[in-house]
N, C-alpha and C. Protein backbone atom coordinates (compact mmCIF):
# COMPACT_ATOMS: atom_id res chain seq x y z
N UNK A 1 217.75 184.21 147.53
CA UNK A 1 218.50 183.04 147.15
C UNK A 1 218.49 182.04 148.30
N UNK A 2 218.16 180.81 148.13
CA UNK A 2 218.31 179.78 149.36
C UNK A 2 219.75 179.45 149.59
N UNK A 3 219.55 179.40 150.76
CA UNK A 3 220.93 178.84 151.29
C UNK A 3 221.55 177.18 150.69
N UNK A 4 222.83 176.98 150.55
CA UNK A 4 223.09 175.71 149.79
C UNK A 4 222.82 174.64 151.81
N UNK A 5 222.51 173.62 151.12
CA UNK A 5 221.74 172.59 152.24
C UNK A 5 223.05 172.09 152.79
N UNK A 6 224.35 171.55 152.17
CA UNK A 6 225.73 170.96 152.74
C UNK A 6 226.20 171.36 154.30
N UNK A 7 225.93 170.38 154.70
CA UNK A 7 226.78 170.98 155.97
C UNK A 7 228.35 170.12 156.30
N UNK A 8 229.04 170.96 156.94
CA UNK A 8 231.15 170.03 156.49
C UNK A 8 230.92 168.91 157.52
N UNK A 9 231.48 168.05 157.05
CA UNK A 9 231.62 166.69 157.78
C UNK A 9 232.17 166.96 159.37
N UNK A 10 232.40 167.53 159.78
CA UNK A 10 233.35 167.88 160.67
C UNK A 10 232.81 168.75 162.00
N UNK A 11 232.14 169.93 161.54
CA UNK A 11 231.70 170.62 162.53
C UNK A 11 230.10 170.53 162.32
N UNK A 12 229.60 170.47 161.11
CA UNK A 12 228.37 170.36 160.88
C UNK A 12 227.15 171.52 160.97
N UNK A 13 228.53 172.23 160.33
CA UNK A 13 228.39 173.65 159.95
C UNK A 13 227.14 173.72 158.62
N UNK A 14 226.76 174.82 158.39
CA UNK A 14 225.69 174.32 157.08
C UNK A 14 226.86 175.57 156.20
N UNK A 15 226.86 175.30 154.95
CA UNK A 15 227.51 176.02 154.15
C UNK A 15 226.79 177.28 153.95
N UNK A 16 227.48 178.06 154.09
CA UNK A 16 227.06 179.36 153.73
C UNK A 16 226.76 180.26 152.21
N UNK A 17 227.38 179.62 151.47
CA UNK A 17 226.83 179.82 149.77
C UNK A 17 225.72 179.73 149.39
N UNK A 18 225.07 180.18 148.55
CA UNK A 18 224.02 179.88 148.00
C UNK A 18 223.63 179.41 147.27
N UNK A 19 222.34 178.20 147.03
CA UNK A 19 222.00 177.66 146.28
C UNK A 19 222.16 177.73 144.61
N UNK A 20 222.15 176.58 143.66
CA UNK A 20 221.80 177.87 142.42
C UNK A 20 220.26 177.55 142.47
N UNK A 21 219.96 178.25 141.27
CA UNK A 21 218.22 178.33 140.87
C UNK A 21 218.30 176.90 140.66
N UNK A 22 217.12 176.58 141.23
CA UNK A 22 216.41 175.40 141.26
C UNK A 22 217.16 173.90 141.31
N UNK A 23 218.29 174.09 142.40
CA UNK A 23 219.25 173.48 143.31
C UNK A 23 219.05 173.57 144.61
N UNK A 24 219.87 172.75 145.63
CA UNK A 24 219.87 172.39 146.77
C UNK A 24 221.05 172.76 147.51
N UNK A 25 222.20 172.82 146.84
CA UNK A 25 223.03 173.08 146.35
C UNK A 25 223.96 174.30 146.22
N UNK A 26 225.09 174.31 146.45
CA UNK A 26 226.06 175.25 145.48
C UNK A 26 226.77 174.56 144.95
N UNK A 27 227.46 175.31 144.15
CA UNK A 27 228.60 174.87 142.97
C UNK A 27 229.67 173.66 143.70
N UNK A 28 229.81 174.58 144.77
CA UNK A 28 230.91 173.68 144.85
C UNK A 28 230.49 172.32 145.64
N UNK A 29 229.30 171.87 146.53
CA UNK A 29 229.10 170.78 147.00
C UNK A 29 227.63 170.15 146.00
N UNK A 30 228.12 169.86 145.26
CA UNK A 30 227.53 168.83 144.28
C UNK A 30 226.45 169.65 143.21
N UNK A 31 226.59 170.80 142.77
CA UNK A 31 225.44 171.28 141.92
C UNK A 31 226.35 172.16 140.83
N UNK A 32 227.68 171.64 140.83
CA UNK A 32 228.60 172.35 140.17
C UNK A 32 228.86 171.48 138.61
N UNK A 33 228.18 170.23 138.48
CA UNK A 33 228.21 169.67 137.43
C UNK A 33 227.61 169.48 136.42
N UNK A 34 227.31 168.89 135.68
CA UNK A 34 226.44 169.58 134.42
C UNK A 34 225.40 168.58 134.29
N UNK A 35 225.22 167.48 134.82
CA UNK A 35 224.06 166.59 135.10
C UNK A 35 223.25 167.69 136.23
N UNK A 36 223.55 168.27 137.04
CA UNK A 36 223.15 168.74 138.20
C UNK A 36 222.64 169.89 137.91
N UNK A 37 223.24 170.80 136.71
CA UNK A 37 222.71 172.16 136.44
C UNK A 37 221.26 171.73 135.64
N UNK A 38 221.80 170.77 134.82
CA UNK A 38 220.21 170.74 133.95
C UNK A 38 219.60 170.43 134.53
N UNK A 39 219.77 169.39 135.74
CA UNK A 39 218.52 169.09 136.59
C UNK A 39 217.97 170.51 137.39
N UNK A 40 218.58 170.99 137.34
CA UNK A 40 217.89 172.32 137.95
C UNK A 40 217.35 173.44 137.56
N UNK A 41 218.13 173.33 136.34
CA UNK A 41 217.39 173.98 134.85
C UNK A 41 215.70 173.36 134.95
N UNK A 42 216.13 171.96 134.73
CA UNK A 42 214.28 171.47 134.50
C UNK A 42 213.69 171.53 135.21
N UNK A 43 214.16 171.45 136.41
CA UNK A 43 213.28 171.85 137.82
C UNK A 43 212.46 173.43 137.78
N UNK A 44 213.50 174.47 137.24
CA UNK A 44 212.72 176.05 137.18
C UNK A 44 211.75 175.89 136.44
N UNK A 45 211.85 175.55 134.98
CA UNK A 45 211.15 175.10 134.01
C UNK A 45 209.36 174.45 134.08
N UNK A 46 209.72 173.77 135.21
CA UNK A 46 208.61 172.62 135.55
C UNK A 46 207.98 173.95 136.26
N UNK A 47 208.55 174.47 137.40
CA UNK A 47 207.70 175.36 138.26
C UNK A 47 207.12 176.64 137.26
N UNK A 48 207.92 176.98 136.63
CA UNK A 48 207.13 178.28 135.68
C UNK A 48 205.93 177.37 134.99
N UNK A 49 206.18 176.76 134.31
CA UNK A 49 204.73 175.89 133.87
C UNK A 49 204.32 175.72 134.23
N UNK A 50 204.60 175.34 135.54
CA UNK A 50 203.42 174.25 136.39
C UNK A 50 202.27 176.02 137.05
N UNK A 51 203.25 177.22 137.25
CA UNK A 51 202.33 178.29 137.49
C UNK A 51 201.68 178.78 137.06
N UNK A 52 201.83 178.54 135.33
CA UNK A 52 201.16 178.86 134.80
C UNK A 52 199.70 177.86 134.77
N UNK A 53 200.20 176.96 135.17
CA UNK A 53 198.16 176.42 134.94
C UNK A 53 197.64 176.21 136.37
N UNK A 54 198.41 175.84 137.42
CA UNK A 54 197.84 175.92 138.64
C UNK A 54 196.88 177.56 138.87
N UNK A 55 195.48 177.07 139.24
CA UNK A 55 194.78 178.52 139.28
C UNK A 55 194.34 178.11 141.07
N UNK A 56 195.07 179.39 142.33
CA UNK A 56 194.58 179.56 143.03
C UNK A 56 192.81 179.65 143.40
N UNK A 57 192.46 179.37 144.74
CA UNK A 57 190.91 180.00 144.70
C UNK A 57 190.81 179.97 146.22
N UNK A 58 189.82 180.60 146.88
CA UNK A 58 189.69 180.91 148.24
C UNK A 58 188.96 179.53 148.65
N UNK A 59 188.90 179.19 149.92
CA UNK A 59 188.53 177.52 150.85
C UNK A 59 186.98 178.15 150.61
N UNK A 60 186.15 176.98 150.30
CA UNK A 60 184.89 177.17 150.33
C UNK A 60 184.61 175.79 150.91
N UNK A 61 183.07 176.02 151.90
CA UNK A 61 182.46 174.89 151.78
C UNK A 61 181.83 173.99 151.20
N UNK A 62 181.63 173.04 150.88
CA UNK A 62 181.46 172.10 149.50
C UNK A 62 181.44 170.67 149.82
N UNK A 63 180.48 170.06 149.55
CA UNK A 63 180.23 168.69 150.16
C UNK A 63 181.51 167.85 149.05
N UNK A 64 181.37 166.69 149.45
CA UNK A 64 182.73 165.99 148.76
C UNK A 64 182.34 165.83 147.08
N UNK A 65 181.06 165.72 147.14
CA UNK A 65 180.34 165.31 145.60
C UNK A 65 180.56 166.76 144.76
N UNK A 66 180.39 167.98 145.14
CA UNK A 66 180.57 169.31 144.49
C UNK A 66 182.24 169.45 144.38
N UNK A 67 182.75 168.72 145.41
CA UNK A 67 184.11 168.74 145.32
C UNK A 67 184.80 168.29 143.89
N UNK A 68 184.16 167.00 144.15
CA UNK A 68 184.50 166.44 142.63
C UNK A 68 184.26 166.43 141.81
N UNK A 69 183.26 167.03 141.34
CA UNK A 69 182.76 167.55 139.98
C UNK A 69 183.16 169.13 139.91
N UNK A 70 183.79 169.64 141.51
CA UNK A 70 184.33 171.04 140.63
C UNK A 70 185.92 170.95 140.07
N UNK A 71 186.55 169.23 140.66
CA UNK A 71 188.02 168.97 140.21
C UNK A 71 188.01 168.81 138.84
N UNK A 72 186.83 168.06 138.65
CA UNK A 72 186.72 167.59 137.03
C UNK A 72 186.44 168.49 136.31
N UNK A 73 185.63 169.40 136.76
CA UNK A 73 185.55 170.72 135.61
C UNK A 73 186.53 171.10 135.44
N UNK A 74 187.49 171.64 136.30
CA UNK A 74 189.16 172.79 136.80
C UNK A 74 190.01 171.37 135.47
N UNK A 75 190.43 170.30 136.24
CA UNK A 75 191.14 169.45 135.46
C UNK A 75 190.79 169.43 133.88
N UNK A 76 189.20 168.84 133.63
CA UNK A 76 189.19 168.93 132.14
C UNK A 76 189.58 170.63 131.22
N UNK A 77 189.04 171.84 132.33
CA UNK A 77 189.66 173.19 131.52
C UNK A 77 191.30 173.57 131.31
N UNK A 78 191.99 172.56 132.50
CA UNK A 78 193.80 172.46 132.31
C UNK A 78 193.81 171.66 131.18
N UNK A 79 193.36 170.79 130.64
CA UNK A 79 193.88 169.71 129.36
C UNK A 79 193.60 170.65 128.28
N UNK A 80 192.22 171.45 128.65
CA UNK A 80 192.19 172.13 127.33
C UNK A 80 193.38 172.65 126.99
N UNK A 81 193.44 173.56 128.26
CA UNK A 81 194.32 174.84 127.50
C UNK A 81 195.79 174.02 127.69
N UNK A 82 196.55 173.43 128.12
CA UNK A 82 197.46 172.69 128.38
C UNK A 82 197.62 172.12 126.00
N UNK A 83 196.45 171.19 125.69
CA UNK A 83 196.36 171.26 124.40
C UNK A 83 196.81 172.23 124.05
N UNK A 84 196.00 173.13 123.82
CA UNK A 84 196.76 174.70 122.76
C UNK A 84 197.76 174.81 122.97
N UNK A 85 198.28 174.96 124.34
CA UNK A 85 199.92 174.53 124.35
C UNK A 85 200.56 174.21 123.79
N UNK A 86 200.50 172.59 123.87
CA UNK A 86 201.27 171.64 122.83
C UNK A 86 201.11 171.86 121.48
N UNK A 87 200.16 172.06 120.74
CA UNK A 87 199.48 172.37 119.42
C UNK A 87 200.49 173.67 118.61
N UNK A 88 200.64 174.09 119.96
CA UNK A 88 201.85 175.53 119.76
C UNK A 88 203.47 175.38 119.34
N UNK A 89 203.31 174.39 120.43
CA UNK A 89 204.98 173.59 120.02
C UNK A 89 205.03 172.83 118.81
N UNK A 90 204.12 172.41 118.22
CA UNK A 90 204.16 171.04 117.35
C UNK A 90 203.98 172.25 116.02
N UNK A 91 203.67 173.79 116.09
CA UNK A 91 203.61 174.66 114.63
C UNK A 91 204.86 175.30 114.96
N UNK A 92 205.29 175.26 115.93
CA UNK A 92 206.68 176.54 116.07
C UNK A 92 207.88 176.00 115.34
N UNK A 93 208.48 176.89 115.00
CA UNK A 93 209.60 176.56 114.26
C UNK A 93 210.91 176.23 115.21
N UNK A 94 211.77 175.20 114.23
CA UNK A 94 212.39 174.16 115.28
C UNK A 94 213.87 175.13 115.32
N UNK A 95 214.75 175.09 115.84
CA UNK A 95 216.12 175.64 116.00
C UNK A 95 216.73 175.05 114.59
N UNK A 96 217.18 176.14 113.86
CA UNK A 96 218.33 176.21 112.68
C UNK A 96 219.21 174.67 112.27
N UNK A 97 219.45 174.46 113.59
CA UNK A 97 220.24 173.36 113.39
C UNK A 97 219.83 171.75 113.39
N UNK A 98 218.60 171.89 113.10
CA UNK A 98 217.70 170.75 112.56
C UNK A 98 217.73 171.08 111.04
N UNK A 99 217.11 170.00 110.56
CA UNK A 99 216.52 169.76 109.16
C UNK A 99 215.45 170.42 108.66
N UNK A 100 214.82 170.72 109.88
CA UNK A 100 213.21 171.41 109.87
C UNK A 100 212.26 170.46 109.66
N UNK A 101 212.79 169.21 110.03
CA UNK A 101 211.38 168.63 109.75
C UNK A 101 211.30 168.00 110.95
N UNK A 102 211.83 168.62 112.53
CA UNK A 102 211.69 167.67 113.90
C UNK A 102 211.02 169.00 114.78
N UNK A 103 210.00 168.72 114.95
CA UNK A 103 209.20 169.27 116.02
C UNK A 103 209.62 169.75 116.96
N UNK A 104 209.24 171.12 117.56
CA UNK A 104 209.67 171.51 118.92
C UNK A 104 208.71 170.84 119.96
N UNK A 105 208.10 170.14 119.83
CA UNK A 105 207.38 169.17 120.71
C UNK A 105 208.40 167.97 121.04
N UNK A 106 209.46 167.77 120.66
CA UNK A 106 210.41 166.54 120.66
C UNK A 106 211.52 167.40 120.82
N UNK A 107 211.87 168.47 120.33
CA UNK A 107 213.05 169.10 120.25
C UNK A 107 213.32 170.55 120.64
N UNK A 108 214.39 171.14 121.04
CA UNK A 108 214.64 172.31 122.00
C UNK A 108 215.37 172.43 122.87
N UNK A 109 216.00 173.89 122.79
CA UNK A 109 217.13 174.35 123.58
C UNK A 109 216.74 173.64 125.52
N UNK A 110 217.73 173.10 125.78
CA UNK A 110 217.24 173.01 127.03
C UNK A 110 218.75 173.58 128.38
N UNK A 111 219.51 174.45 127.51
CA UNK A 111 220.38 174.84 128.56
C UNK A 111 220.61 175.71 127.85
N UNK A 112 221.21 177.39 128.48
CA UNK A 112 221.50 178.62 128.13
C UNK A 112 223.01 178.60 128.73
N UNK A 113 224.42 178.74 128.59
CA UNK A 113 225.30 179.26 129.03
C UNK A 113 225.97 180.19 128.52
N UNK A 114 226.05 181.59 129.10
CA UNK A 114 226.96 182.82 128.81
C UNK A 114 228.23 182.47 129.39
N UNK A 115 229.48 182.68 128.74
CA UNK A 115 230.56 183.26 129.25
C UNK A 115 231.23 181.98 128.96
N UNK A 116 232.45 181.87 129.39
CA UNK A 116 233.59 180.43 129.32
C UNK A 116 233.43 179.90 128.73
N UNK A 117 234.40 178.35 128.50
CA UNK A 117 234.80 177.68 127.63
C UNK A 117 233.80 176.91 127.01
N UNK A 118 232.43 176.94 127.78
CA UNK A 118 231.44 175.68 127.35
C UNK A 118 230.27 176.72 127.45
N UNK A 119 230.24 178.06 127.08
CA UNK A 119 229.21 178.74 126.82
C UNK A 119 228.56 178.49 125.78
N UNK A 120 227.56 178.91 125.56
CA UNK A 120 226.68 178.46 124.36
C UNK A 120 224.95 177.74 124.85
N UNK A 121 224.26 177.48 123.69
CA UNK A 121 223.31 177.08 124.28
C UNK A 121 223.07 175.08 123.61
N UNK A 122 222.55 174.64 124.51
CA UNK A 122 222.58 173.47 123.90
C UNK A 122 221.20 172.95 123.49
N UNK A 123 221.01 171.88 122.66
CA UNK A 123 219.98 171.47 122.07
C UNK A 123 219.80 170.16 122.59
N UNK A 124 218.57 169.15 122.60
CA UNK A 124 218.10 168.03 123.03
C UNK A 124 217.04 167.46 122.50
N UNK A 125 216.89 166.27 122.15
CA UNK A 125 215.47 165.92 121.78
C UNK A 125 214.75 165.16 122.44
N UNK A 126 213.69 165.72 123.23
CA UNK A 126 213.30 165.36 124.20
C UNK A 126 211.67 166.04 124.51
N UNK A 127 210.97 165.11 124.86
CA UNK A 127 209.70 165.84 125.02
C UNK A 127 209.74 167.49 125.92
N UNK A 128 208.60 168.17 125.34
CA UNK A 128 208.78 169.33 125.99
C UNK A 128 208.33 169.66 127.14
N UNK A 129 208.10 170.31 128.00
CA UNK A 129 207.85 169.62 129.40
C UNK A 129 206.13 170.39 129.69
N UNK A 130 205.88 171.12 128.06
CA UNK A 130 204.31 171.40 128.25
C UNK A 130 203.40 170.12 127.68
N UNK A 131 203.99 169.17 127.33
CA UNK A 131 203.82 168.00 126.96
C UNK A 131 203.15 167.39 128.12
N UNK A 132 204.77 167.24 128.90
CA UNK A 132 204.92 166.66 130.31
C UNK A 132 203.39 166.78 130.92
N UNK A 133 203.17 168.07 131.34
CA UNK A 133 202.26 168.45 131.93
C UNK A 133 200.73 167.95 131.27
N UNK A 134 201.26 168.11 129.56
CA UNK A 134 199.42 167.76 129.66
C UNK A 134 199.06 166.31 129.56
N UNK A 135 200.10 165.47 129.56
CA UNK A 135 199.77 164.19 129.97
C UNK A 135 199.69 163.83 131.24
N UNK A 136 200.24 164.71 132.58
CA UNK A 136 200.04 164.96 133.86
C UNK A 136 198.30 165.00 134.18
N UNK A 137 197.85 166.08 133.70
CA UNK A 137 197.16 166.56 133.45
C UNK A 137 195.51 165.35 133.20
N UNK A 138 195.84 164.74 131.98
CA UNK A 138 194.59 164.01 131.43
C UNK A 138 195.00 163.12 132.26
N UNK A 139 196.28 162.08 132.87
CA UNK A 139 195.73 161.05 133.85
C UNK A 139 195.00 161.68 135.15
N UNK A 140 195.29 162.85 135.49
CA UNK A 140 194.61 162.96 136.78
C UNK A 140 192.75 163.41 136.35
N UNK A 141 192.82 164.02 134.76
CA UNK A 141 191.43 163.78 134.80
C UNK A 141 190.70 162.75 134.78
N UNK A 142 191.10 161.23 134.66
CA UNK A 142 191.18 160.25 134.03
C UNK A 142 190.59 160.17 135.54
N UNK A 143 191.67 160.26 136.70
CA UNK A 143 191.56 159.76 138.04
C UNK A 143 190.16 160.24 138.73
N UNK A 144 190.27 161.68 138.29
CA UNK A 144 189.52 162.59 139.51
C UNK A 144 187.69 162.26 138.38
N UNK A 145 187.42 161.60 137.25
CA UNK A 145 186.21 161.40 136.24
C UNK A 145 185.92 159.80 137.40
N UNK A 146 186.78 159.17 136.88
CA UNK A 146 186.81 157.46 137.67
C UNK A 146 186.40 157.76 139.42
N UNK A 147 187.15 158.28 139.83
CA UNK A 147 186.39 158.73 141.32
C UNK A 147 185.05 159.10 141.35
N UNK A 148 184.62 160.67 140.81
CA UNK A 148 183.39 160.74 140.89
C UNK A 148 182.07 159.88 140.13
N UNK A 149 182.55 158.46 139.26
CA UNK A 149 181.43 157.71 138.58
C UNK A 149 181.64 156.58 140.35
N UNK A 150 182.62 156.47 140.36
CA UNK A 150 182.76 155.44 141.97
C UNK A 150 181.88 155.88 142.89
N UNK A 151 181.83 157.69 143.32
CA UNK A 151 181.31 157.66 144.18
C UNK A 151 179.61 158.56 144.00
N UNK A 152 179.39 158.00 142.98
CA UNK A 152 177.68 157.83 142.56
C UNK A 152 177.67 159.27 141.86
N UNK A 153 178.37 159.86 140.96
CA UNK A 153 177.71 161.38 141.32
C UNK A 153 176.70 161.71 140.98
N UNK A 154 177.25 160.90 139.18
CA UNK A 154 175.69 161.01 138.43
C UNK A 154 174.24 160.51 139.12
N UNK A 155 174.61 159.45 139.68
CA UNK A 155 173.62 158.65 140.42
C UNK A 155 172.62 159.77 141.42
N UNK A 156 173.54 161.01 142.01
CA UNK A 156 173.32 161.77 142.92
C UNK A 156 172.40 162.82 142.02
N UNK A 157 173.02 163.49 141.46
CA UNK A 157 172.68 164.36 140.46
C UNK A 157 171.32 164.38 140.26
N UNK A 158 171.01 163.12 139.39
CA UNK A 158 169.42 162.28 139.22
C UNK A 158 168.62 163.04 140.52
N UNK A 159 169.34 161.67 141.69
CA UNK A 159 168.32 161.95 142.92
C UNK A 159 167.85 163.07 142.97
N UNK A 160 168.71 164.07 143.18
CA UNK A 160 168.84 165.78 143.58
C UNK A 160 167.46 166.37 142.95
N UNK A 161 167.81 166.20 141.85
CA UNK A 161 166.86 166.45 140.55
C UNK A 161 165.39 165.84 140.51
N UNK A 162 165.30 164.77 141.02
CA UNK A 162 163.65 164.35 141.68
C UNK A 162 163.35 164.81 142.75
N UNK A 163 164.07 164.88 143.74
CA UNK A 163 163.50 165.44 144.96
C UNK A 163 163.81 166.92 144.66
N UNK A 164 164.06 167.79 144.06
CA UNK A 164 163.84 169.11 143.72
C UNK A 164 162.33 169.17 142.81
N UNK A 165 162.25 167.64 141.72
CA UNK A 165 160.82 168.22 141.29
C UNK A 165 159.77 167.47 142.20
N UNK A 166 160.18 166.86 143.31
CA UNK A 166 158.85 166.73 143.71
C UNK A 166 158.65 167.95 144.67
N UNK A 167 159.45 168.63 145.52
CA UNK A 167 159.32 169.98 145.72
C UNK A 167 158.69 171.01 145.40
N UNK A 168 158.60 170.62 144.12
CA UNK A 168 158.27 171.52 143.36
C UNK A 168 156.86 171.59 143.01
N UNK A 169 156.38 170.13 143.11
CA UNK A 169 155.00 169.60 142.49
C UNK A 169 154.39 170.06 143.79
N UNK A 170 154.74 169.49 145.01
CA UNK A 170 154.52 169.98 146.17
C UNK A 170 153.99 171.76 146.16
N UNK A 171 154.55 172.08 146.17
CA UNK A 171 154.58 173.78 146.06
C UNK A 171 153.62 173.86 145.36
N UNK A 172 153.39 173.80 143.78
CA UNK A 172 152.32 174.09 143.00
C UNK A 172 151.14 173.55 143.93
N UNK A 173 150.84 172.59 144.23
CA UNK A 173 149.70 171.89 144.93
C UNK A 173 149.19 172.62 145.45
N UNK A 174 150.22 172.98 146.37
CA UNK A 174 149.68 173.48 147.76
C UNK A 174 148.79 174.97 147.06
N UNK A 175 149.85 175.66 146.25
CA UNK A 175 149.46 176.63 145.86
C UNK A 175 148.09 176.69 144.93
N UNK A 176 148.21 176.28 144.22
CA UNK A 176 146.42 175.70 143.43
C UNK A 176 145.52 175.58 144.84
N UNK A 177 145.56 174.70 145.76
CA UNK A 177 144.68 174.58 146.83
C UNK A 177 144.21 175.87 147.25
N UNK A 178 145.35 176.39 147.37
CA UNK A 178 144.87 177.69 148.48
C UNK A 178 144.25 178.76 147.30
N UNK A 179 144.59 178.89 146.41
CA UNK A 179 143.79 179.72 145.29
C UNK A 179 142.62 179.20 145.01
N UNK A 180 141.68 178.28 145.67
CA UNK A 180 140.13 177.83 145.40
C UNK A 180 139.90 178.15 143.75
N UNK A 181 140.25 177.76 142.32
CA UNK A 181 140.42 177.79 141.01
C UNK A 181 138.85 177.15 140.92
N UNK A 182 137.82 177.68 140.11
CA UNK A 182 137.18 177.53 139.56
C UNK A 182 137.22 175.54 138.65
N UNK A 183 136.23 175.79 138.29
CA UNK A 183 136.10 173.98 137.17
C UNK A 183 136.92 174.24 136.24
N UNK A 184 136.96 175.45 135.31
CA UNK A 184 137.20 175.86 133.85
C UNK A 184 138.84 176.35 134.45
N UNK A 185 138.99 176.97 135.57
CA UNK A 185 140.81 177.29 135.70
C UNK A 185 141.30 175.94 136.11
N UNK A 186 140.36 175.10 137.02
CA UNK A 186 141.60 173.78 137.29
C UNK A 186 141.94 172.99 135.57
N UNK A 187 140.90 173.30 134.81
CA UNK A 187 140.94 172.47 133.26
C UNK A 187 142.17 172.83 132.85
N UNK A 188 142.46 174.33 133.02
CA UNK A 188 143.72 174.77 132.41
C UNK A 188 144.98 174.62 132.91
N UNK A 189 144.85 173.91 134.24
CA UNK A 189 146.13 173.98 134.98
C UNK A 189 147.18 173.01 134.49
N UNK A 190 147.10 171.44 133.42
CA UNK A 190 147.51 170.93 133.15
C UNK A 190 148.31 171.54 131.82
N UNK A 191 148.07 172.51 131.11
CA UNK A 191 148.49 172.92 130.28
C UNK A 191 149.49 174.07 130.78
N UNK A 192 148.89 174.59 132.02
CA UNK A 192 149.16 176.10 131.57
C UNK A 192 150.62 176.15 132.59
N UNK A 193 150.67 175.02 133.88
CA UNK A 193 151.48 175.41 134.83
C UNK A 193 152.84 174.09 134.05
N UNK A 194 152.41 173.02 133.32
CA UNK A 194 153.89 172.82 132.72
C UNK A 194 154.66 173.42 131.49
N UNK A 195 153.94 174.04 130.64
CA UNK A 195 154.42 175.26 129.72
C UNK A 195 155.27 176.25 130.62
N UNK A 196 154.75 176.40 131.54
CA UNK A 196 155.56 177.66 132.51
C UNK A 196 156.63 176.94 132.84
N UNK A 197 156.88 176.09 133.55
CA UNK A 197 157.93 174.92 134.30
C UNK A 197 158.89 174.87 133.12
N UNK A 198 158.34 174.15 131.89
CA UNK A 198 159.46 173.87 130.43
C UNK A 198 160.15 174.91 130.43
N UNK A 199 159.75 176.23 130.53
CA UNK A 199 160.22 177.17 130.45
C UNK A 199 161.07 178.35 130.70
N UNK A 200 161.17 177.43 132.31
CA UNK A 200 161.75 178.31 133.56
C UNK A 200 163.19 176.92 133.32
N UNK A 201 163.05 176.03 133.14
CA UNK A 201 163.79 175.19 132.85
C UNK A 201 164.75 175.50 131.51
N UNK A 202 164.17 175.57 130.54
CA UNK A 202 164.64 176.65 129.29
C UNK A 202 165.86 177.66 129.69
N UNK A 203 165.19 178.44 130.37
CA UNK A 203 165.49 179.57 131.17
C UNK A 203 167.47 179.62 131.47
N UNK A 204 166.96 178.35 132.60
CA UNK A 204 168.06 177.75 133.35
C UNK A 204 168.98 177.48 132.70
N UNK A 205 168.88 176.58 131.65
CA UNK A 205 169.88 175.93 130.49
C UNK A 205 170.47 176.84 129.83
């Protein structure tokens, strides 16, 4: 449990209570009110979601251009599944005390209280916060797509891709040379060594 952050005007002591979940806070120096609990309610809320799609990975080296085309892959596979998400909320069935015809994508319990006078759970209509996220989500793919057309990728890509086949043409050359091929095998080499290439390419795809 974190410690509540308050320290007394006076000695500048830090309070010794403890925070609540997903507060700064204890009860009694400012997280004891009910604007303050839900904010901290939505705060847990946000972090369980947000763990669920954040995917760790170990530091690799990676030029800035692989960088960004591996954000845009990671980002466009969060919108996916972030979608099914929402798609989930918008078939689930809404709490009793609707009409049934308001979406849990708009609508849903957003506070639990056991015990005392104001126990119970309460209802809100309000986007859901897997929503939240996947509109989080598509602007930053939006951002991290717009970056890598800024900083040439496709443009790069291309290059990469010619100077790999002239490499390549290179190589064959050399290699035909040094195999001294007959009149009747160099005839065939136009046929026979890009059928192989289409193929290894094939391959790849």
């Amino acid at each position: 449990m974190a410690r509540c952050t308050a320290k007394a005007k006076g000695t500048g002591e830090q309070c010794k209570r403890a925070s609540i979940v997903g507060g700064s806070t204890c009860k009694v120096h400012g997280s004891g009110t009910k604007a303050a609990r839900e904010a901290a309610a939505r705060r847990v809320e946000e972090e369980r979601a947000r763990a669920a799609v954040v995917t760790l990975g170990l530091p690799a080296d990676v030029s800035p251009t692989e960088a960004l085309l591996e954000e845009v892959r990671w980002t466009a596979g969060h919108v996916q599944w972030l979608r099914t998400k929402v798609q989930e909320l918008d078939e689930a069935p809404v709490d009793p005390l609707t009409d049934g015809t308001t979406s849990a994508l708009v609508w849903g319990m957003t506070k639990r209280k056991i015990g005392g006078d104001d126990g119970g759970d309460t209802f809100e209509a309000k986007p859901s916060i897997w929503y939240a996220l996947y509109e989080s989500e598509r602007k930053h793919l939006v951002a991290v797509c717009a970056a890598a057309i800024k900083a040439g990728v496709e443009e790069r890509k291309v290059r990469l891709a010619e100077q790999q086949g002239d490499l390549v043409a290179m190589v064959i050359r050399r290699i035909l040379d040094d195999l001294h091929l007959t009149v009747e095998q160099q005839q065939l080499v136009p046929d026979v060594v890009p059928r192989h290439l289409r193929a290894i390419a094939g391959g790849a795809a």
